[in-house]
N, C-alpha and C. Protein backbone atom coordinates (compact mmCIF):
# COMPACT_ATOMS: atom_id res chain seq x y z
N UNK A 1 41.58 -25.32 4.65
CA UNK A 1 42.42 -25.05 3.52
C UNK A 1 43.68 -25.88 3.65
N UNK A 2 43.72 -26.44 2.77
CA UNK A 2 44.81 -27.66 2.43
C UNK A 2 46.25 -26.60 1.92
N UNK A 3 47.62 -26.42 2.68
CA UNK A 3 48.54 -26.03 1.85
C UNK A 3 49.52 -26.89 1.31
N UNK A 4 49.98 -26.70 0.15
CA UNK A 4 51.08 -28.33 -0.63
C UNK A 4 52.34 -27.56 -0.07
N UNK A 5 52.77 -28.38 0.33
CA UNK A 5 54.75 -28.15 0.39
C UNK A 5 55.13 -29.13 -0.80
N UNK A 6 55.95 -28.00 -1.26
CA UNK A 6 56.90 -27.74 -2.06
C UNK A 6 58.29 -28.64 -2.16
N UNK A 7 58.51 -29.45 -3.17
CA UNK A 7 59.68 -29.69 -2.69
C UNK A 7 60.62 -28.70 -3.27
N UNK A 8 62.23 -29.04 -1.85
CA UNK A 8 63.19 -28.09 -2.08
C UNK A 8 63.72 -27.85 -3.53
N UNK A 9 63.59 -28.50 -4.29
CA UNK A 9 64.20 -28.31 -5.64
C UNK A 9 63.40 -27.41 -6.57
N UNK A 10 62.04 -27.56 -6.37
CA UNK A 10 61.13 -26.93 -6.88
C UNK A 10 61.54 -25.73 -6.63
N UNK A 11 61.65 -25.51 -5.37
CA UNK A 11 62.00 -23.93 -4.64
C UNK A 11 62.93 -23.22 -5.54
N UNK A 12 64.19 -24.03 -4.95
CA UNK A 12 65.23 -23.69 -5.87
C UNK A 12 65.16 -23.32 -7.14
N UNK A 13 64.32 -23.94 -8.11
CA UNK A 13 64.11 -23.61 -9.61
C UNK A 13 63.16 -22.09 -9.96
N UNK A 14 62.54 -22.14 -9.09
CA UNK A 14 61.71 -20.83 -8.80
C UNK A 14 63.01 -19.85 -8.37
N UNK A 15 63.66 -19.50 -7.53
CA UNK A 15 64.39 -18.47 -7.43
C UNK A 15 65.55 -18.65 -8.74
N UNK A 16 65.80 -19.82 -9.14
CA UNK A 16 66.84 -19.29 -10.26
C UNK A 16 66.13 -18.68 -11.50
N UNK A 17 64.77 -19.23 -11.71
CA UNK A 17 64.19 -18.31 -12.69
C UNK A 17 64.15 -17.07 -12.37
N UNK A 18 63.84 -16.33 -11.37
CA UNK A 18 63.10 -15.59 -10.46
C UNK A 18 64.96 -14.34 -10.91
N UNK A 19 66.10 -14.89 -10.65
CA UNK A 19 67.03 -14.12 -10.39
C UNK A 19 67.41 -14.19 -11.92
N UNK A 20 67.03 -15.04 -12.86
CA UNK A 20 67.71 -15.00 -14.30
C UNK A 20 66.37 -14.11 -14.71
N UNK A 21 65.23 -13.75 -14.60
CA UNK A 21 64.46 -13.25 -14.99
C UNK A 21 64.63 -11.19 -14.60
N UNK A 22 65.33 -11.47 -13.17
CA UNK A 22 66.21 -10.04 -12.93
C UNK A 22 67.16 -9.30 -13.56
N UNK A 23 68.09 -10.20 -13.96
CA UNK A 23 69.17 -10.08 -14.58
C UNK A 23 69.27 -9.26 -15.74
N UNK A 24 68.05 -10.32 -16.76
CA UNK A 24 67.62 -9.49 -18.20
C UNK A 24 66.66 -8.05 -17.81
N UNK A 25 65.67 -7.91 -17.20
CA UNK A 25 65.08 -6.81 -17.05
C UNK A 25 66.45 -5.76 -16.51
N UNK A 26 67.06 -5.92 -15.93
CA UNK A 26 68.44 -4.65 -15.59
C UNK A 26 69.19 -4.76 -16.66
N UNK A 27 69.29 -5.69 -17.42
CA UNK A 27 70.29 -5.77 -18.54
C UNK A 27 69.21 -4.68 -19.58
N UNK A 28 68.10 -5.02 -19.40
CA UNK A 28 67.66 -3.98 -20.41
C UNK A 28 67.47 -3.12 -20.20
N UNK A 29 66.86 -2.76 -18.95
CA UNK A 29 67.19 -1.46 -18.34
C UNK A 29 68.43 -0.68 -18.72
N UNK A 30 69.25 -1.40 -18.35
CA UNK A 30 70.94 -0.56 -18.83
C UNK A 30 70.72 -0.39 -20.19
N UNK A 31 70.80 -1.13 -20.73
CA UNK A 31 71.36 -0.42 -22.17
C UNK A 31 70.04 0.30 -22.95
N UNK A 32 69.13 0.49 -22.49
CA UNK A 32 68.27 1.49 -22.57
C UNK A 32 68.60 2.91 -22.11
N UNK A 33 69.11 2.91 -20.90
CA UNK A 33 69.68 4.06 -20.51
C UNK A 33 70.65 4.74 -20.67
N UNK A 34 71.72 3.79 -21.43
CA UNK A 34 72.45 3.82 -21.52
C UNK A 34 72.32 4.82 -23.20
N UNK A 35 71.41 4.33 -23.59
CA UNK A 35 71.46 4.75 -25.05
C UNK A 35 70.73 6.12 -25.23
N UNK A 36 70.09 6.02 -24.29
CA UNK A 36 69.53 7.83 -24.06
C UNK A 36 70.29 8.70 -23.76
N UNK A 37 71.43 8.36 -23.32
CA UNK A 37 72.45 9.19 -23.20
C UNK A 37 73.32 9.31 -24.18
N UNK A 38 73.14 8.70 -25.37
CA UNK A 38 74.15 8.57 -26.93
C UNK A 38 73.36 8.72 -27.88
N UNK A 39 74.54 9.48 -29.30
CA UNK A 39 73.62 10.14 -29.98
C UNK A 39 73.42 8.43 -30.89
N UNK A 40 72.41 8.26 -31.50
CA UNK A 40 72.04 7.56 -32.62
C UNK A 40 73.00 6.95 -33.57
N UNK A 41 74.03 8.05 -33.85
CA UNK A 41 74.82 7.85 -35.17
C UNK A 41 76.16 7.77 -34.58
N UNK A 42 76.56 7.31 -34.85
CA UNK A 42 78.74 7.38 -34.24
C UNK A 42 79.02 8.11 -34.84
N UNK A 43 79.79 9.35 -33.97
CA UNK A 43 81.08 10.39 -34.18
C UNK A 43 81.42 10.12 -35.48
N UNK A 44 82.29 11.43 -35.99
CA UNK A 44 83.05 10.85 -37.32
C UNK A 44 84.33 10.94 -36.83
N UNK A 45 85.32 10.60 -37.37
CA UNK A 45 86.26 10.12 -36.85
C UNK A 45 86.91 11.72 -37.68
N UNK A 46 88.49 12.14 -37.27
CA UNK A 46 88.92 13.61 -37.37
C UNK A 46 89.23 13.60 -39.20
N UNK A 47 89.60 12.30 -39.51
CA UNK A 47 89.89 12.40 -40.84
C UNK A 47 88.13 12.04 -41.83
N UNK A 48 87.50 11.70 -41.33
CA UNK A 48 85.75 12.06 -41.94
C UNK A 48 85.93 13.22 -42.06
N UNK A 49 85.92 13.84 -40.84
CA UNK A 49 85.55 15.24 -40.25
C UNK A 49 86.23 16.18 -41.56
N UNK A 50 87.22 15.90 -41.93
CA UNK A 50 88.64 17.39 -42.94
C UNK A 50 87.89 16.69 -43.97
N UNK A 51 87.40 15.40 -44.35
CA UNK A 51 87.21 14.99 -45.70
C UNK A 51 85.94 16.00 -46.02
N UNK A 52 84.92 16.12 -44.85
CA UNK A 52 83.45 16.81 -45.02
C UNK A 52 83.96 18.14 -45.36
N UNK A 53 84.05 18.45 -44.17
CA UNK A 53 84.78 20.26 -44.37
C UNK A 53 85.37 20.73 -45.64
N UNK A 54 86.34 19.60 -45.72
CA UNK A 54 86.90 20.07 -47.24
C UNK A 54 86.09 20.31 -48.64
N UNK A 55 85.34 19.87 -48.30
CA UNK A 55 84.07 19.80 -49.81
C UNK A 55 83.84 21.43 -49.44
N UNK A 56 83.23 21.48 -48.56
CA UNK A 56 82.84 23.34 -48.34
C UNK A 56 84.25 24.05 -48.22
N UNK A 57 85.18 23.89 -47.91
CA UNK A 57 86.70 24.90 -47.99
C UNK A 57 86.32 25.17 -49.77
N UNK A 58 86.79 23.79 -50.46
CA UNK A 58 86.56 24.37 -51.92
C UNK A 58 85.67 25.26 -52.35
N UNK A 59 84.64 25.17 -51.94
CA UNK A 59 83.46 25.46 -52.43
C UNK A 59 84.03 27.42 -52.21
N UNK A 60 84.16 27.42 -51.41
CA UNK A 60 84.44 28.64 -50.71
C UNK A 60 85.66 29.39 -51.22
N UNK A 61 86.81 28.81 -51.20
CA UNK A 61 87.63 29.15 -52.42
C UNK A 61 87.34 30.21 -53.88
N UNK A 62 86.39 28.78 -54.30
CA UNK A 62 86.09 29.36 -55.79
C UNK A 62 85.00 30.52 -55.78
N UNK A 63 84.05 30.79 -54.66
CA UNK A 63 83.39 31.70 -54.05
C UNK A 63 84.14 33.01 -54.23
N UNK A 64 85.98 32.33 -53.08
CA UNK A 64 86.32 33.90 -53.37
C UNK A 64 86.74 33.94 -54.65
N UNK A 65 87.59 33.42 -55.25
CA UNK A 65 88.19 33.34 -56.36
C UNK A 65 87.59 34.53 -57.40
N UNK A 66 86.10 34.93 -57.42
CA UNK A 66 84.76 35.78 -58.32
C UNK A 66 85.18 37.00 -57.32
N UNK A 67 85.08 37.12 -56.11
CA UNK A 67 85.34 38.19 -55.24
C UNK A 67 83.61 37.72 -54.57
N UNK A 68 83.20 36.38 -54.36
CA UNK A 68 81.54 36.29 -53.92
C UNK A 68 82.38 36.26 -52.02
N UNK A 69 82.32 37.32 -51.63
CA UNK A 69 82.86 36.93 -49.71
C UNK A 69 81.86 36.57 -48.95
N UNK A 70 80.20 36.87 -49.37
CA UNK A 70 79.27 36.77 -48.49
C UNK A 70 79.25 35.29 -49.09
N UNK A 71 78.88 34.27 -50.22
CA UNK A 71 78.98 33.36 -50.16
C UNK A 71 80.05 32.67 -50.13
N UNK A 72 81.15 33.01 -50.23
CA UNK A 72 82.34 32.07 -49.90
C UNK A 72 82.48 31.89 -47.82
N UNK A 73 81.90 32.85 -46.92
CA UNK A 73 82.22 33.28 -45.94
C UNK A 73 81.08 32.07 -45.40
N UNK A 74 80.02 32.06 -46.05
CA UNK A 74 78.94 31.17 -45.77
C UNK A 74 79.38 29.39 -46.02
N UNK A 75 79.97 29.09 -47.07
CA UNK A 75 80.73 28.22 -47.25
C UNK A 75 82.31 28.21 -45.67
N UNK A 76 82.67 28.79 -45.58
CA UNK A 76 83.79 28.52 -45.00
C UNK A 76 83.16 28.28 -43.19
N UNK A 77 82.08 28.55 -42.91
CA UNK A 77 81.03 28.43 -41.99
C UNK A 77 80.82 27.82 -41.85
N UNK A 78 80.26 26.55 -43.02
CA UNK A 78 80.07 25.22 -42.77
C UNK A 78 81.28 24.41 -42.43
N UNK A 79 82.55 24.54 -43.33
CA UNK A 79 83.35 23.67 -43.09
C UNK A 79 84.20 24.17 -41.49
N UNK A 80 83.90 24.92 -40.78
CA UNK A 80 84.37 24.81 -39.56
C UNK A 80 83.73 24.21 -38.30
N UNK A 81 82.40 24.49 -38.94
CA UNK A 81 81.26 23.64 -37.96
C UNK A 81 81.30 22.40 -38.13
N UNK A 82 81.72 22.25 -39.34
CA UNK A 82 82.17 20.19 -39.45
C UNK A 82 83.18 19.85 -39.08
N UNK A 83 84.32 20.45 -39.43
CA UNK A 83 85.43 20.54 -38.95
C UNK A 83 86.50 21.65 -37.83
N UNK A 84 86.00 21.58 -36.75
CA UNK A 84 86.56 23.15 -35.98
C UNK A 84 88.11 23.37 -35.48
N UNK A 85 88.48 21.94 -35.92
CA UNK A 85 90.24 22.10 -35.87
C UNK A 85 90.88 22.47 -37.85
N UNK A 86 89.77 23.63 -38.30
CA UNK A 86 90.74 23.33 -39.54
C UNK A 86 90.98 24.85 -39.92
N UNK A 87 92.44 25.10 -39.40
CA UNK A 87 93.16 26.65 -39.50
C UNK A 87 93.04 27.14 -40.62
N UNK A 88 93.11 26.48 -41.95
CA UNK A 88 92.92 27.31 -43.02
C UNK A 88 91.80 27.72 -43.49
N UNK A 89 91.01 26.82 -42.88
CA UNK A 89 89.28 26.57 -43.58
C UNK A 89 89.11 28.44 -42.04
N UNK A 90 89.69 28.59 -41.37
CA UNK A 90 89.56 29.60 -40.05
C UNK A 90 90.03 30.98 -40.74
N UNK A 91 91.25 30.49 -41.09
CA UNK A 91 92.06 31.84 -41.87
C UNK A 91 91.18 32.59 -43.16
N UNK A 92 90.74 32.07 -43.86
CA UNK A 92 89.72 32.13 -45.23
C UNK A 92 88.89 32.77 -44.74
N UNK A 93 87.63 32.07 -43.52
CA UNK A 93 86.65 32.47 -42.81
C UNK A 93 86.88 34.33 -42.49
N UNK A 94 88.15 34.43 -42.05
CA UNK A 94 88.21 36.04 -41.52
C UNK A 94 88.85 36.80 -42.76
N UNK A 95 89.56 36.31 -43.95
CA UNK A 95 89.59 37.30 -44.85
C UNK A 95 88.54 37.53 -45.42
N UNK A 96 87.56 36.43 -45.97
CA UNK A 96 85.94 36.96 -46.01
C UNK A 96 85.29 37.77 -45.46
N UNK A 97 85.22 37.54 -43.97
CA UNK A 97 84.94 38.85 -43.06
C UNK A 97 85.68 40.00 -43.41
N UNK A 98 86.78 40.01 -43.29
CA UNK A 98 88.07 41.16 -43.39
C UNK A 98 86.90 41.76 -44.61
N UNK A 99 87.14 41.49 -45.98
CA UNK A 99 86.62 42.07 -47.25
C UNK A 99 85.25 42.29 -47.50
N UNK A 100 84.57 41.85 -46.29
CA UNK A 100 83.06 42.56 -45.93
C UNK A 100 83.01 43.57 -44.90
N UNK A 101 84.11 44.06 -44.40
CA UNK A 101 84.25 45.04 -43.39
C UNK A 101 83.99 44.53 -42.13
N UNK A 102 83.68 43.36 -41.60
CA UNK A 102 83.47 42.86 -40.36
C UNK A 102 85.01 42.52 -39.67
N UNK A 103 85.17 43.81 -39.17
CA UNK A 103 87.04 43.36 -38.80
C UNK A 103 86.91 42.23 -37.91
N UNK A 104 85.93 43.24 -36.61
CA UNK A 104 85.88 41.96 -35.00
C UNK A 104 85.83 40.61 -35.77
N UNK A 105 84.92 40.34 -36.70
CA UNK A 105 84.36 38.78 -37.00
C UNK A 105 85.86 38.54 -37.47
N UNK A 106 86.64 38.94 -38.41
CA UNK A 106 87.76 38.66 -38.65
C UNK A 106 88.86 38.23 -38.06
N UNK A 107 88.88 39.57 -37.34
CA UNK A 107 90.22 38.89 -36.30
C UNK A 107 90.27 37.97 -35.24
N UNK A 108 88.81 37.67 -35.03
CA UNK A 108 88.42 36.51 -34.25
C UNK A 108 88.97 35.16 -34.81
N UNK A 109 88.14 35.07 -36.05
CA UNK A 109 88.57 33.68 -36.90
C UNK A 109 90.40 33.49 -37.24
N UNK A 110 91.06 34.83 -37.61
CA UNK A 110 92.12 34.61 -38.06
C UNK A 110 93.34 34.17 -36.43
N UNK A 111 92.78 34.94 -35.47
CA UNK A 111 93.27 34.35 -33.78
C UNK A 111 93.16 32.94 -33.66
N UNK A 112 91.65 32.29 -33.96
CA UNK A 112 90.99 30.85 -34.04
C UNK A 112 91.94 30.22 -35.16
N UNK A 113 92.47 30.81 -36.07
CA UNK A 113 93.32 29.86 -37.10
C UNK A 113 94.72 29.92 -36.24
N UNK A 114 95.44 31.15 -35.55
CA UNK A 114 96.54 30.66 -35.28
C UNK A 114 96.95 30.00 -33.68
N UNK A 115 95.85 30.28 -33.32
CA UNK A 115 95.45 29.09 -32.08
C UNK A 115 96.14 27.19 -32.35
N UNK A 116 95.24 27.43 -33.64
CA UNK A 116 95.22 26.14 -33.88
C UNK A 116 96.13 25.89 -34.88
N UNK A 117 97.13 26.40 -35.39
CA UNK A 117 98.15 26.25 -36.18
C UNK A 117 99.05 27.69 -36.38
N UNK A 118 100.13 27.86 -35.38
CA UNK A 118 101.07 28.91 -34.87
C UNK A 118 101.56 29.55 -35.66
N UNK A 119 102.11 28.67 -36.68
CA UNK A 119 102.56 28.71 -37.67
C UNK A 119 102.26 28.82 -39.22
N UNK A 120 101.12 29.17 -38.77
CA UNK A 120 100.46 29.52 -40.59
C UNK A 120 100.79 30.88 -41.10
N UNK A 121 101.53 30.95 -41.62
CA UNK A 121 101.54 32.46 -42.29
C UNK A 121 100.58 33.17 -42.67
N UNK A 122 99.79 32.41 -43.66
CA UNK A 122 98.52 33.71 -44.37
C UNK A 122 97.63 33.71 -43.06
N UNK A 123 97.31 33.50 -42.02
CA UNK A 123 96.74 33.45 -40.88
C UNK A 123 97.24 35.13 -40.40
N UNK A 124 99.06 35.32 -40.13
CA UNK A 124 99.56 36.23 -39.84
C UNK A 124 99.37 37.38 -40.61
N UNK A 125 99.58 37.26 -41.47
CA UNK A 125 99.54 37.90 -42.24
C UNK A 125 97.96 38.99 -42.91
N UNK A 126 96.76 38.30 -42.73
CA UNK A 126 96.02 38.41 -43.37
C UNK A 126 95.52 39.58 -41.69
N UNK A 127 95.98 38.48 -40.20
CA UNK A 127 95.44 39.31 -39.45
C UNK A 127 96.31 40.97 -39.54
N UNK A 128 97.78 40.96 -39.71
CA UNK A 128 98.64 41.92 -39.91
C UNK A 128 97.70 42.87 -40.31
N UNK A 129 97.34 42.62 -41.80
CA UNK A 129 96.72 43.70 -42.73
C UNK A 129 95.33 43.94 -42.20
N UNK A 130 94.24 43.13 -41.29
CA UNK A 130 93.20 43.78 -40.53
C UNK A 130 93.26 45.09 -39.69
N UNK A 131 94.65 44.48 -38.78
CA UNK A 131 94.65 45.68 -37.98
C UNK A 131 95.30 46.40 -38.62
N UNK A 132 96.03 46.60 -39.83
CA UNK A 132 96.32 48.04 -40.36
C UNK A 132 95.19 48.64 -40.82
N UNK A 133 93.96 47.96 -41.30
CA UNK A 133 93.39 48.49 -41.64
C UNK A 133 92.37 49.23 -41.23
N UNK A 134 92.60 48.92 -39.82
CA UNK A 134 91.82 49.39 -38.62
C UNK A 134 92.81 50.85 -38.28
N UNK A 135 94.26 50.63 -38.84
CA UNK A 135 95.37 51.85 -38.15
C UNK A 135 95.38 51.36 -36.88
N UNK A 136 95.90 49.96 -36.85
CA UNK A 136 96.23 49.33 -35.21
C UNK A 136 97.66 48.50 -36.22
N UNK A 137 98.63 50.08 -36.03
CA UNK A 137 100.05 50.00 -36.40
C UNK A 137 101.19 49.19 -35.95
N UNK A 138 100.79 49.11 -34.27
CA UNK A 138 101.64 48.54 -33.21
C UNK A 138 100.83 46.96 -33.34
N UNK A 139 99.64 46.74 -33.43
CA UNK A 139 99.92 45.21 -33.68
C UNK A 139 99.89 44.71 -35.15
N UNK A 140 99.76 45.51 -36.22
CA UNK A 140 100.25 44.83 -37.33
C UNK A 140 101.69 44.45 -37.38
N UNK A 141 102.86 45.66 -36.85
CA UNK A 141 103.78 45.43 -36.58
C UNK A 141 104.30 44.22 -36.05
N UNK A 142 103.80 43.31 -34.85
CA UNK A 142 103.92 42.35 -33.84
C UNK A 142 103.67 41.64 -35.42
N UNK A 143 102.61 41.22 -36.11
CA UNK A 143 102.21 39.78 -37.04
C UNK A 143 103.35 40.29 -37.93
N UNK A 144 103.89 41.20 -38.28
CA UNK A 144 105.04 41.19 -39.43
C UNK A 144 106.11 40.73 -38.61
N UNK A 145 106.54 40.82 -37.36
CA UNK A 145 107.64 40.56 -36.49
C UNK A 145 107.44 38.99 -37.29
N UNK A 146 106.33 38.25 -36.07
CA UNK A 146 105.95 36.57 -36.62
C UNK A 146 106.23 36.35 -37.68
N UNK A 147 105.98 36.74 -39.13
CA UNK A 147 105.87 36.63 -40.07
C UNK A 147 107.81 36.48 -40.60
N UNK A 148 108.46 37.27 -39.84
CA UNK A 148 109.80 36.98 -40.78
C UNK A 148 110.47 36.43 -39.43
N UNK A 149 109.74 35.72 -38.50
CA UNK A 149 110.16 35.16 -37.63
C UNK A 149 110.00 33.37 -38.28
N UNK A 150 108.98 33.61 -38.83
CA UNK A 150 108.44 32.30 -39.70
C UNK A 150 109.27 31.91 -41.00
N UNK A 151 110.22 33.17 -41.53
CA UNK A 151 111.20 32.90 -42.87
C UNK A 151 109.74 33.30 -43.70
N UNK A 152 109.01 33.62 -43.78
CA UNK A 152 107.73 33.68 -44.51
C UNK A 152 107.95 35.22 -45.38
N UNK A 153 107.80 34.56 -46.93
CA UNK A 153 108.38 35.69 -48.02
C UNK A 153 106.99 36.46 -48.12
N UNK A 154 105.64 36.53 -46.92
CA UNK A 154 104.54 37.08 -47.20
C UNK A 154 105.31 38.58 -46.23
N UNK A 155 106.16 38.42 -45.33
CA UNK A 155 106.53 39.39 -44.36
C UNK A 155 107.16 40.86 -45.10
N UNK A 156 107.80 40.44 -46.74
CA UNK A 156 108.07 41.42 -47.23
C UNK A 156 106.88 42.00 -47.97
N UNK A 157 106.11 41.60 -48.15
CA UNK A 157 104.57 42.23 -48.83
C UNK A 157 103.80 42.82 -48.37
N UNK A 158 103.92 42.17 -46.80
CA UNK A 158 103.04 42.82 -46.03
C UNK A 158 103.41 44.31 -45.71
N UNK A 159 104.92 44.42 -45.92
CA UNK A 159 105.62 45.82 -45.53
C UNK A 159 105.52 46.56 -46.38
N UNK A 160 105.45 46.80 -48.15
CA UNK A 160 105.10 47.07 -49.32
C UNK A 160 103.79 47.39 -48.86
N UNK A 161 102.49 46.92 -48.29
CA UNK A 161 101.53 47.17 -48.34
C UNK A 161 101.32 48.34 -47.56
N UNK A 162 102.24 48.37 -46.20
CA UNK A 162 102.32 49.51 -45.10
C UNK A 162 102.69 50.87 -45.80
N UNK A 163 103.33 50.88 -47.12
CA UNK A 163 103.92 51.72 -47.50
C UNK A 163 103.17 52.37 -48.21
């Protein structure tokens, strides 16, 4: 058996194929793997996000607007799941609850609205009148404190309502 030697250059051209032919198989490798780990579609960005939500806040609105709470509550559901930083689209969510008798679900969402915005009045306010309506006197009291701590002209209504 006859073996050919090679010349060195030959060699050489064989391993640079050999290592450029590596290169791309890991290059594809990566971004294969890379992409299994990401969703398909790009994020929406926070102002997408209030533009989506907001279509269902309205919707939900005019829901209550009729006195509809099971479908306005269903509406205000979506726009938090699209949007979960949006306090008013939160606050709405638990007076719906509130006016279906689901206090817990209520005062959850209306906590979740002032979490995320301290300073919302009908947030305070709306939780105020839950727990009175529960006869949880001592913390309606505390959201009327907030409330004219806020200059908020809902703090005298809410006291009219105690009455």
């Amino acid at each position: 058996m006859k073996t050919k030697v090679h010349s060195r250059s030959y060699l050489l051209n064989i391993m640079k194929i050999s290592l450029l032919l590596s290169l791309v198989v890991f290059l594809a490798v990566s971004r294969n793997a890379y992409a299994a780990g990401t969703s398909a579609t790009p994020s929406k960005s926070a102002a997408e996000k209030r533009t989506e939500a907001n279509v269902y806040f309205k919707m939900g609105e005019k829901l209550q607007e009729t006195g509809d709470y099971k479908g306005a509550s269903k509406k205000y559901e979506k726009a938090v799941k699209v949007d979960s930083k949006y306090a008013e689209a939160w606050s709405n969510l638990g007076y719906t609850y509130r006016k279906q008798g689901y206090f817990k679900k209520a005062v959850k969402a209306y906590k979740k609205a002032i979490k995320l915005a301290p300073d919302l009045a009908e947030a305070h306010e709306y939780l105020g009148e839950a727990y009175a309506e529960q006869g949880k006197f001592d913390l309606a009291e505390k959201e009327l404190e907030i409330l004219r701590e806020l200059g908020s002209e809902e703090a005298e209504g809410m006291v009219s309502n105690f009455e």
